[in-house]
Protein backbone atom coordinates (compact mmCIF):
# COMPACT_ATOMS: atom_id res chain seq x y z
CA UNK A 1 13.42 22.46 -37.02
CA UNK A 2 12.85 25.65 -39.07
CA UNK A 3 11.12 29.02 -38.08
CA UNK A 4 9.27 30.45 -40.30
CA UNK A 5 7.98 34.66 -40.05
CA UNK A 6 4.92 34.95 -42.25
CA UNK A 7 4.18 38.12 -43.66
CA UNK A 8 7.38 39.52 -42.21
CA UNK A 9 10.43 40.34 -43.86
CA UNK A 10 12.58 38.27 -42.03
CA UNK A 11 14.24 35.44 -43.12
CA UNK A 12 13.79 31.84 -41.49
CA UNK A 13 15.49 30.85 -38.70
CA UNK A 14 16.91 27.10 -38.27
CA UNK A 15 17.67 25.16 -35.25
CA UNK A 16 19.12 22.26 -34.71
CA UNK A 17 20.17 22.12 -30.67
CA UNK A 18 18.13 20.16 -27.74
CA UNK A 19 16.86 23.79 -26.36
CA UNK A 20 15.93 27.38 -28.19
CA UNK A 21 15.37 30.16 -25.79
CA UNK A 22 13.24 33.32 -27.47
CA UNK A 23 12.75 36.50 -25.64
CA UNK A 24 13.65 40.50 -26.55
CA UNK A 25 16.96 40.04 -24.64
CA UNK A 26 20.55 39.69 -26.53
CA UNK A 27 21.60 36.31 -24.88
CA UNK A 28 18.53 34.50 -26.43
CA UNK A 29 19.02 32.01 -29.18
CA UNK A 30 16.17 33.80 -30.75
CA UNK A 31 16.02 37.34 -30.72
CA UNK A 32 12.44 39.37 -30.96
CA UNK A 33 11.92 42.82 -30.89
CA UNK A 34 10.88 44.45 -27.32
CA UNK A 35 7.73 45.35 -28.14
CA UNK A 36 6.46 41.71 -28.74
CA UNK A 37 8.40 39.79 -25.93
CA UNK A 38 9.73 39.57 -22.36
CA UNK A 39 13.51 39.66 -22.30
CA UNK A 40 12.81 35.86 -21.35
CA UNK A 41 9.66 35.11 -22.88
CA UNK A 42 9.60 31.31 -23.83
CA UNK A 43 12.01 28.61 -24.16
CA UNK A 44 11.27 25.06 -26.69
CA UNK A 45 12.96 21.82 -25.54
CA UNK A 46 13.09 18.46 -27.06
CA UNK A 47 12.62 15.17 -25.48
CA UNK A 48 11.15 12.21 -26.05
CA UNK A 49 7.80 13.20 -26.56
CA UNK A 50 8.96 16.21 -29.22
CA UNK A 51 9.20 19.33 -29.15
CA UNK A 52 7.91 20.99 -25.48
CA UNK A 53 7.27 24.53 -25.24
CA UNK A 54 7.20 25.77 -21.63
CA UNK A 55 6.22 29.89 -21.14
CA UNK A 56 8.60 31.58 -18.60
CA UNK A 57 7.80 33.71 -15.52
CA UNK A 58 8.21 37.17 -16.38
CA UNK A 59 6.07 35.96 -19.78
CA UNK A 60 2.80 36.88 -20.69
CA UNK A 61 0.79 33.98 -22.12
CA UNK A 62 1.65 32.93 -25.65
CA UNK A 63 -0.66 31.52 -28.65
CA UNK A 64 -0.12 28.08 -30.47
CA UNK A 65 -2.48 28.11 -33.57
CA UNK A 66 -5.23 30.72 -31.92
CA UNK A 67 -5.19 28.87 -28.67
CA UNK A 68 -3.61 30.93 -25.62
CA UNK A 69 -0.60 28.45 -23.67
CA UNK A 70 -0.06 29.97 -19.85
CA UNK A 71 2.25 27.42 -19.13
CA UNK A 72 3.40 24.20 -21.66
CA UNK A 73 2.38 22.73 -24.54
CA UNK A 74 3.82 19.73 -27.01
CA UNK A 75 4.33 21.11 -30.46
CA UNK A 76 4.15 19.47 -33.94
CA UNK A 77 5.42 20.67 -37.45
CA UNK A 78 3.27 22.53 -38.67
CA UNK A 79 2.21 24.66 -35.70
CA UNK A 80 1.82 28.56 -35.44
CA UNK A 81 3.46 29.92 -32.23
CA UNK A 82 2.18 34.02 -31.52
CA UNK A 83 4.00 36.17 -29.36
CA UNK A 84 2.47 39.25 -29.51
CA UNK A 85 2.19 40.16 -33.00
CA UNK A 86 5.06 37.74 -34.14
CA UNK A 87 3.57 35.15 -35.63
CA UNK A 88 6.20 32.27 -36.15
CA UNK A 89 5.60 28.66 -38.15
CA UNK A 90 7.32 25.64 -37.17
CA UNK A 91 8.50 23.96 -40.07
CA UNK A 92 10.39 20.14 -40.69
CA UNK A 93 13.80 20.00 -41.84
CA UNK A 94 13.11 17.03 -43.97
CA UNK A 95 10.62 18.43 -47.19
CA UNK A 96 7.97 15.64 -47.22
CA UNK A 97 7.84 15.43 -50.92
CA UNK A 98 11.40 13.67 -50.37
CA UNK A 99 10.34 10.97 -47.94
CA UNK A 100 10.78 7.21 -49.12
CA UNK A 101 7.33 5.75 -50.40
CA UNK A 102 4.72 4.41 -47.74
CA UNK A 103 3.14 1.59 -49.22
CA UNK A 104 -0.03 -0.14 -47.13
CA UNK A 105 -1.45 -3.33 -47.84
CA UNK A 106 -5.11 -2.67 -48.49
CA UNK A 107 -6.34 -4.15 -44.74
CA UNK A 108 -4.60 -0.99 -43.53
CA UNK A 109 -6.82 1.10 -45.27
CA UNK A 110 -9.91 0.74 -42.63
CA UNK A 111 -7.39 2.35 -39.47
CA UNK A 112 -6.93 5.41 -41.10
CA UNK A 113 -8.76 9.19 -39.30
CA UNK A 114 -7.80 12.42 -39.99
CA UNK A 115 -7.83 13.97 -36.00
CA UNK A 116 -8.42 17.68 -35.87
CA UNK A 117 -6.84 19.52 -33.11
CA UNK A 118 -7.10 23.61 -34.06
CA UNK A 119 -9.48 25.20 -35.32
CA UNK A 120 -13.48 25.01 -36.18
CA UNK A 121 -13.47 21.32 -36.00
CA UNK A 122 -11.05 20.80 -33.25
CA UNK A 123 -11.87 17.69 -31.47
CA UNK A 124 -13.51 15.99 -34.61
CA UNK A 125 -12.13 12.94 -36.06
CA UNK A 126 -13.03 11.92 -39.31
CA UNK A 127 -12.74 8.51 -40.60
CA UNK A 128 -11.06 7.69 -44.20
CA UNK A 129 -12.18 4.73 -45.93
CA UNK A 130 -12.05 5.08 -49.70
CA UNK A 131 -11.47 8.67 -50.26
CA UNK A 132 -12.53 12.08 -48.00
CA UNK A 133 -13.14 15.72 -49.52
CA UNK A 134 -12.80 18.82 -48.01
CA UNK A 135 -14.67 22.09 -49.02
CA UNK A 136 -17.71 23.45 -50.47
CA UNK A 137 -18.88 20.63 -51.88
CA UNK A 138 -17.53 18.21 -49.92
CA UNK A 139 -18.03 15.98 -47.47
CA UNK A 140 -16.28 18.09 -44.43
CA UNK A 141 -16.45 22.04 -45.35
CA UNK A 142 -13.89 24.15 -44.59
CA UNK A 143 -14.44 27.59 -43.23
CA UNK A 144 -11.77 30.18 -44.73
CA UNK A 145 -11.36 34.01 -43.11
CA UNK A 146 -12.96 36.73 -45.80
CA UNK A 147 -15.12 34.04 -47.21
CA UNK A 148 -12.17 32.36 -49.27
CA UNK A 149 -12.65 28.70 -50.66
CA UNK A 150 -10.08 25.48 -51.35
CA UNK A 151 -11.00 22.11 -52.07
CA UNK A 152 -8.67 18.88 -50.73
CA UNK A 153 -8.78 15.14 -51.58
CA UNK A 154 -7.46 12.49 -49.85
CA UNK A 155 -7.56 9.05 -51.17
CA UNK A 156 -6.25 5.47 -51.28
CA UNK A 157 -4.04 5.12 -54.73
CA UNK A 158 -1.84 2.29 -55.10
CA UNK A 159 -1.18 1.28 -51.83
CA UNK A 160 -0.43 5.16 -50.84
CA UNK A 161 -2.64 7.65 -49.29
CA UNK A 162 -2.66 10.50 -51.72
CA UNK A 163 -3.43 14.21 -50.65
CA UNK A 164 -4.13 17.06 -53.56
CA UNK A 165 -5.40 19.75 -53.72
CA UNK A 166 -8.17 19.90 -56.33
CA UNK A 167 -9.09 24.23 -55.84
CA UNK A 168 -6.13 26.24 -54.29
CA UNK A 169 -6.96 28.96 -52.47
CA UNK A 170 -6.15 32.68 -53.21
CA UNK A 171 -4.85 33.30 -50.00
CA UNK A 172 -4.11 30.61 -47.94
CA UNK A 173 -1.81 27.95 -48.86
CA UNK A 174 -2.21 23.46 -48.10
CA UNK A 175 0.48 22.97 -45.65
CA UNK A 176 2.00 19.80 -44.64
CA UNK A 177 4.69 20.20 -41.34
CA UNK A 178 4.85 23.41 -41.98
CA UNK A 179 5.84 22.63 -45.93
CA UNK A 180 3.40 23.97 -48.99
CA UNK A 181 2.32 21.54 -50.99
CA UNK A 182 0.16 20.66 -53.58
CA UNK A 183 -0.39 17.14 -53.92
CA UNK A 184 1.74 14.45 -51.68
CA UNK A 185 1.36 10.85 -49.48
CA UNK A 186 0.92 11.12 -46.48
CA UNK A 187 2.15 9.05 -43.71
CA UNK A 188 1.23 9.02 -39.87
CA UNK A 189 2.06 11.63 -37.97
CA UNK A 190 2.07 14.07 -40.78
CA UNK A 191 -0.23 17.40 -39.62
CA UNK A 192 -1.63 19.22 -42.38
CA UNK A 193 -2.95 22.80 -42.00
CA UNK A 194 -4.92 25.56 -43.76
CA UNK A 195 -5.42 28.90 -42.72
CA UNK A 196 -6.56 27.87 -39.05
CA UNK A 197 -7.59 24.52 -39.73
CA UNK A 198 -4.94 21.50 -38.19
CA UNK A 199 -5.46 17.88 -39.18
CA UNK A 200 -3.49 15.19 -37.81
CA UNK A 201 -3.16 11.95 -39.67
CA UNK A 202 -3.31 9.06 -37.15
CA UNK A 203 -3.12 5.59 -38.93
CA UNK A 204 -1.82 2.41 -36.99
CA UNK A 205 -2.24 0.27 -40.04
CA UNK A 206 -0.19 2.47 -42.00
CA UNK A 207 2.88 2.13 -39.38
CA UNK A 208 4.34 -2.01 -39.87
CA UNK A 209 4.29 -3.72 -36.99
CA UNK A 210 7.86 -3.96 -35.22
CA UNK A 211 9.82 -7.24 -35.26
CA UNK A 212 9.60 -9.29 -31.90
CA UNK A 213 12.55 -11.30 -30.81
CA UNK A 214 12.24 -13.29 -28.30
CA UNK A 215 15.06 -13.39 -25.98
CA UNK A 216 17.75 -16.84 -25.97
CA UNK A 217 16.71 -18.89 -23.09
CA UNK A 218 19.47 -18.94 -20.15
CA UNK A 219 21.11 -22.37 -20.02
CA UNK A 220 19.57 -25.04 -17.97
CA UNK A 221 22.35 -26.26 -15.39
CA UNK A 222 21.67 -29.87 -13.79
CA UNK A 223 21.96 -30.07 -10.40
CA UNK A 224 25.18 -32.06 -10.00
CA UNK A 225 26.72 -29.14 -12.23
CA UNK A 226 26.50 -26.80 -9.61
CA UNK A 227 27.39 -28.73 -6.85
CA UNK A 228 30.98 -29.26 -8.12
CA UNK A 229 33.57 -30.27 -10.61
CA UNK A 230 32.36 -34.67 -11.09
CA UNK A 231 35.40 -35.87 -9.04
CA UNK A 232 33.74 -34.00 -5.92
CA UNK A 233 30.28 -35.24 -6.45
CA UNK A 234 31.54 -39.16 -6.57
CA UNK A 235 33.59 -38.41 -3.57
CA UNK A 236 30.26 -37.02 -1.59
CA UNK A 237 28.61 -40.37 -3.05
CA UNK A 238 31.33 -42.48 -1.52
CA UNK A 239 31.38 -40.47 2.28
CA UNK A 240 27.60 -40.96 2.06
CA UNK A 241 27.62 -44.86 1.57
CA UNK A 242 30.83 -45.07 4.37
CA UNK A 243 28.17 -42.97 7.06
CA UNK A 244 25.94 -45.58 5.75
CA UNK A 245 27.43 -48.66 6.56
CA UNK A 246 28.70 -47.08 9.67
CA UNK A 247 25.33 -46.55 11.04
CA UNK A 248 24.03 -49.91 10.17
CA UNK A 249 26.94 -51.48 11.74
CA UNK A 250 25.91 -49.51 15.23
CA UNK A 251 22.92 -50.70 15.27
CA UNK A 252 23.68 -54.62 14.91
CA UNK A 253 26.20 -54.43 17.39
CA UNK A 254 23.93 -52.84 19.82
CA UNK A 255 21.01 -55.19 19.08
């Protein structure tokens, strides 16, 4: 993951470990300036869901895009952690424009929703059939801060869903995990955010289906198998038919 500091002179910060500590004290991965954090202010772990930020103790509560955390939240590319007036932007290592090609088979276009989860809309989901606008004109607006304006498209086009940007804004830049872009396919998973606006593509037509494999069947064993190599079998034949005959001859005698 990469840090980002916008509208700070400070250059990015990248981390590739399985925890990053941030606070104002020396011993933290990530160092911030006293006046914006607790000596131990927040820590990020990853696990199997992603990236988990938890807020310490001695913490006040942090923001993650506008919304105030008090104790943990799961964290995507893309997202805007504020602590204090630090304002930092969670970036992918991997630039999306180099991805290998998603191609879907057109029954995959009908699964496809764009879920918002900051900002105005939060909590909206919007279906995409054939194509979906964004802006003035469009079919979902967008709200910008000092009356600002940009226009988006996203839209099936050969087999890939196509994002692009069809009226930049002046101030606020079309990001995509944290990476500006212009125009790009997009694949599940991928968040894309403007200003305070957070879309998350969810598509489970998009993803293929995983291969099943049906385990081998264990190896049927016959009964005589596990009683014994065949020379002790016969022999437990042979005492049977002895008892047998045994038996019978009691009972003549005694009758």
């Amino acid at each position: 993951m990469r840090i980002e500091f916008p509208n700070a002179a400070r250059e990015d910060f990248h981390w590739a470990q399985a925890q990053l500590r941030i606070g104002s004290a020396p011993d933290n991965d990530l160092v911030l300036a006293a006046g914006q954090a607790a000596p131990q202010h927040l820590r990020i772990q990853q696990d199997r869901r992603g990236w988990v930020l938890q807020v310490l103790p001695s913490a006040d509560r942090i923001y993650v895009n506008a919304r105030p955390v008090r104790e943990r939240a799961l964290l995507r590319a893309g997202d805007v952690v504020s602590v204090g007036d630090c304002r930092m932007l969670l970036r992918a290592d991997e630039d999306p424009a180099r991805r290998p090609p998603l191609s879907v088979p057109e029954q995959g276009h009908c699964t496809v929703a764009l879920r918002a989860v900051a900002g105005p809309l939060s909590g909206r989901v919007l279906p995409l059939r054939d194509s979906l606008e964004f802006g003035s004109h469009g079919d979902c607006p967008l709200e910008l801060p000092q009356g600002d304006a940009i226009a988006l498209r996203i839209s099936w086009h050969e087999g890939q869903l196509l994002l692009e940007v069809t009226q930049p804004s002046a101030h606020h830049l079309l990001r995509v995990n944290g990476v500006a872009v212009q125009q790009l396919p997009l694949q599940p998973g991928d968040q894309l955010g403007v200003a305070m606006h957070r879309f998350v593509v969810d598509g489970p037509g998009m993803e293929p289906e995983p291969e099943i494999t049906l385990p081998e069947p264990p190896p049927q064993h016959l009964p005589e198998e596990a009683a014994g190599p065949s020379g002790e079998v016969w022999w437990l034949i042979v005492t049977a038919a002895v008892l047998a005959l045994g038996i019978a001859l009691v009972l003549l005698i005694r009758f």
